[in-house]
C-alpha atoms as a PDB file:
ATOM      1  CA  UNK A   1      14.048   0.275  16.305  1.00  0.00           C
ATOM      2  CA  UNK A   2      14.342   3.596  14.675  1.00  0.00           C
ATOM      3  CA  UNK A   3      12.862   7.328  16.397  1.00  0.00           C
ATOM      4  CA  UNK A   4      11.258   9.396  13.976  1.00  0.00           C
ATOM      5  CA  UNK A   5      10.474  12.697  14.860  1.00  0.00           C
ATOM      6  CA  UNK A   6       7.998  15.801  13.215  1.00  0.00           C
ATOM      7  CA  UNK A   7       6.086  18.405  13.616  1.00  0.00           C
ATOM      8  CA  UNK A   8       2.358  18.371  12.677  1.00  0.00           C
ATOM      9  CA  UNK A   9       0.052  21.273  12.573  1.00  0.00           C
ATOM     10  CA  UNK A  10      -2.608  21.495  15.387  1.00  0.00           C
ATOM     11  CA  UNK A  11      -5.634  20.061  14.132  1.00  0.00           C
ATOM     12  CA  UNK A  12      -3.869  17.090  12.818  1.00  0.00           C
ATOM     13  CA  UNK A  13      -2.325  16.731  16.728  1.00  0.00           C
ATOM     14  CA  UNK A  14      -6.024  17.190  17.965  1.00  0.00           C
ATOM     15  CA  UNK A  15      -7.255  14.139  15.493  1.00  0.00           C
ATOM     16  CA  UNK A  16      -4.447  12.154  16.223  1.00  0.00           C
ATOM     17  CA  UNK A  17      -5.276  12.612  20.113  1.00  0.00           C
ATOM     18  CA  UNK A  18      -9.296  11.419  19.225  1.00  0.00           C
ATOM     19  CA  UNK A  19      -7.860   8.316  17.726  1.00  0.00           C
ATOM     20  CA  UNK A  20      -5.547   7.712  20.081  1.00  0.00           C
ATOM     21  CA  UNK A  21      -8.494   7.861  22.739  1.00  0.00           C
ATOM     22  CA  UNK A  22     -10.834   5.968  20.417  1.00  0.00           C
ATOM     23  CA  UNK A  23      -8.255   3.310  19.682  1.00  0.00           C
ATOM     24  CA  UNK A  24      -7.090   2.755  23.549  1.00  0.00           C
ATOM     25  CA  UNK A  25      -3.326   3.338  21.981  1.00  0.00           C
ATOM     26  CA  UNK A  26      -0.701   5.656  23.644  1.00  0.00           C
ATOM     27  CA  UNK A  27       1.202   7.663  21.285  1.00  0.00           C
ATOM     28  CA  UNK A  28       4.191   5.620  19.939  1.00  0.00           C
ATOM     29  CA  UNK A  29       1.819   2.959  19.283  1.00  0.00           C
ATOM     30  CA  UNK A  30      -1.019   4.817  17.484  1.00  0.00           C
ATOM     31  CA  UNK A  31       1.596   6.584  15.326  1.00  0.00           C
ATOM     32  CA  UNK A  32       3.419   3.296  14.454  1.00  0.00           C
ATOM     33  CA  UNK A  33      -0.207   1.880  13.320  1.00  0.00           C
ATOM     34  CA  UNK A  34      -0.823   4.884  11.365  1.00  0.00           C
ATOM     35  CA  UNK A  35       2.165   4.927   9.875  1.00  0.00           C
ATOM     36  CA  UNK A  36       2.086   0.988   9.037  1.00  0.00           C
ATOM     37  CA  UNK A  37      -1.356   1.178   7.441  1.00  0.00           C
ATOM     38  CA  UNK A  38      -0.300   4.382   5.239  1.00  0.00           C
ATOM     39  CA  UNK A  39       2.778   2.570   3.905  1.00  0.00           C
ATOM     40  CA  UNK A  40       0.991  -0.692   2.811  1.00  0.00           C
ATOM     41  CA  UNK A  41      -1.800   1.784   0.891  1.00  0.00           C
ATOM     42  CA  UNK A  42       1.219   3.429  -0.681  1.00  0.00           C
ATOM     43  CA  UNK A  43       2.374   0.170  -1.655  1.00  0.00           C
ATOM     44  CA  UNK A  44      -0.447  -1.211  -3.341  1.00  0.00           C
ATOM     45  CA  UNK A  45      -1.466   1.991  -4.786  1.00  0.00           C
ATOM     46  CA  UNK A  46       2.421   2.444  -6.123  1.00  0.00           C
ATOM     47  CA  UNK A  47       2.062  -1.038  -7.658  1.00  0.00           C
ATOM     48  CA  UNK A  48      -1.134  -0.378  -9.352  1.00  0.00           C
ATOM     49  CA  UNK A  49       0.002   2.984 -10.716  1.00  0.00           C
ATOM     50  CA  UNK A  50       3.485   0.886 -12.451  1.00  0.00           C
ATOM     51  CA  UNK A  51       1.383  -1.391 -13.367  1.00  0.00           C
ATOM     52  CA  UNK A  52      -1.150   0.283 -15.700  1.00  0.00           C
ATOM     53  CA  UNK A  53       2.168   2.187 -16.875  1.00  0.00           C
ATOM     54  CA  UNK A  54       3.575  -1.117 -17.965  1.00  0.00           C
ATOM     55  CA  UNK A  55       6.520  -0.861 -16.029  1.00  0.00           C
ATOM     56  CA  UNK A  56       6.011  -4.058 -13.912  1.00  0.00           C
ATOM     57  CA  UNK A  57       4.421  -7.366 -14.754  1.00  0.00           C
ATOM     58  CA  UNK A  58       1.251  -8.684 -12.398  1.00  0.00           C
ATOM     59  CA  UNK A  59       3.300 -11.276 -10.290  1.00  0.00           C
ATOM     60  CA  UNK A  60       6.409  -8.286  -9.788  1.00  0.00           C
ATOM     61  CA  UNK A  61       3.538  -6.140  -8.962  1.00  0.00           C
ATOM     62  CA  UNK A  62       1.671  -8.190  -6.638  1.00  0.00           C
ATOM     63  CA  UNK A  63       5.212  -8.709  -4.666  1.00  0.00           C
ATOM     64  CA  UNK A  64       5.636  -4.557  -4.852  1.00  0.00           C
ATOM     65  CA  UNK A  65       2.167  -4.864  -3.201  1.00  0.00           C
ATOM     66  CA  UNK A  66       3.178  -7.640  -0.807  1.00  0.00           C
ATOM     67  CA  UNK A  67       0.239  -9.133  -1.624  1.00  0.00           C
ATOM     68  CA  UNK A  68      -0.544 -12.405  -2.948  1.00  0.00           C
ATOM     69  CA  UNK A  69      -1.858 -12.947  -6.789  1.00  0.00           C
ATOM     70  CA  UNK A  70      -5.312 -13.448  -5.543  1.00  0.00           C
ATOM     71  CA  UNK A  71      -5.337 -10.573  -3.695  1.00  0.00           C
ATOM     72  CA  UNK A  72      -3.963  -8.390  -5.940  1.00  0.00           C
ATOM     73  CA  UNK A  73      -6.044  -9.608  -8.766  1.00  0.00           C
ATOM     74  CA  UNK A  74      -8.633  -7.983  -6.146  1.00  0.00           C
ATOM     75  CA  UNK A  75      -7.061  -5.243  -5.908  1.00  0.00           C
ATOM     76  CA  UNK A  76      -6.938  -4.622  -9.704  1.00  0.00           C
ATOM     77  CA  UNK A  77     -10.109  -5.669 -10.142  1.00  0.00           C
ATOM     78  CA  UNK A  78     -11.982  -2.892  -7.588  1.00  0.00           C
ATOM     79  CA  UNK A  79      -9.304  -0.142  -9.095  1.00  0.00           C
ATOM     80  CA  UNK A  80     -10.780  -1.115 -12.188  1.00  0.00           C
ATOM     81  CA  UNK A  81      -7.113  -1.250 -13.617  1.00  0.00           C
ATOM     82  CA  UNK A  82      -6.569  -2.436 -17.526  1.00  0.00           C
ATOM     83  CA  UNK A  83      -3.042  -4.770 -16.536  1.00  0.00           C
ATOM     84  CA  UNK A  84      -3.261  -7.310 -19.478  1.00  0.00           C
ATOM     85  CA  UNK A  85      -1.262  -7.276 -22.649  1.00  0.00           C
ATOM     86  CA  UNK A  86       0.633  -9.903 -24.624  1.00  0.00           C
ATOM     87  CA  UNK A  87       4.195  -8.711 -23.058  1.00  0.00           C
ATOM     88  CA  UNK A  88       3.055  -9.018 -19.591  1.00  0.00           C
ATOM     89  CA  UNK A  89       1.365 -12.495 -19.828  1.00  0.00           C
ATOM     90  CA  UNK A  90       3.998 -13.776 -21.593  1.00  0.00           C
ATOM     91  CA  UNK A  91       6.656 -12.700 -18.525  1.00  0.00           C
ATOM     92  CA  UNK A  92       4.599 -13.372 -15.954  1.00  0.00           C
ATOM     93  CA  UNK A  93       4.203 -16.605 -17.365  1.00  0.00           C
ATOM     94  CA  UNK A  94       7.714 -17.148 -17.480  1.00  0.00           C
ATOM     95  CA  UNK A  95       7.763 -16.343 -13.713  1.00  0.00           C
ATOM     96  CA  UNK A  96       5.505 -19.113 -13.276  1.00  0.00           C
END
């Protein structure tokens, strides 16, 4: 397992402390979760942002996510994301 190491500014330290307390986590833990749960938001939000740029097809795009199909269809859907066009379908088709 990796360290990583940083310096935050104060009143991030002070609301990291209230969660920690809230959450019953020590440190290493708490930070680990945080870090975790920001990653898979940048994730999905990364695949929804190539996707409506037509970089990526839905399927490739729900695996970016590490999501399922059904879940990221979900995901589009409460974005409100436009992913549909005749090149995509087609190669996510294929990928079928």
């Amino acid at each position: 397992m990796g360290t990583i190491s940083t310096r935050v500014p104060d009143e991030l330290e002070e609301e990291l402390e209230a969660y920690l307390e809230e959450e019953r986590l020590d440190r290493s833990t708490g930070v680990r979760k945080l870090l975790a749960e920001g990653l898979e938001e940048w994730r999905r939000e990364h695949a929804l942002e190539r996707l409506a740029a037509g970089e990526i097809t839905f399927t490739k795009a729900a695996q970016l996510a590490g999501v399922s199909v059904w879940e990221f269809a979900q995901l589009v859907a409460d974005h409100d994301s436009t992913w549909v066009s005749d090149d995509h379908l087609e190669a996510d088709l294929e990928e079928l």
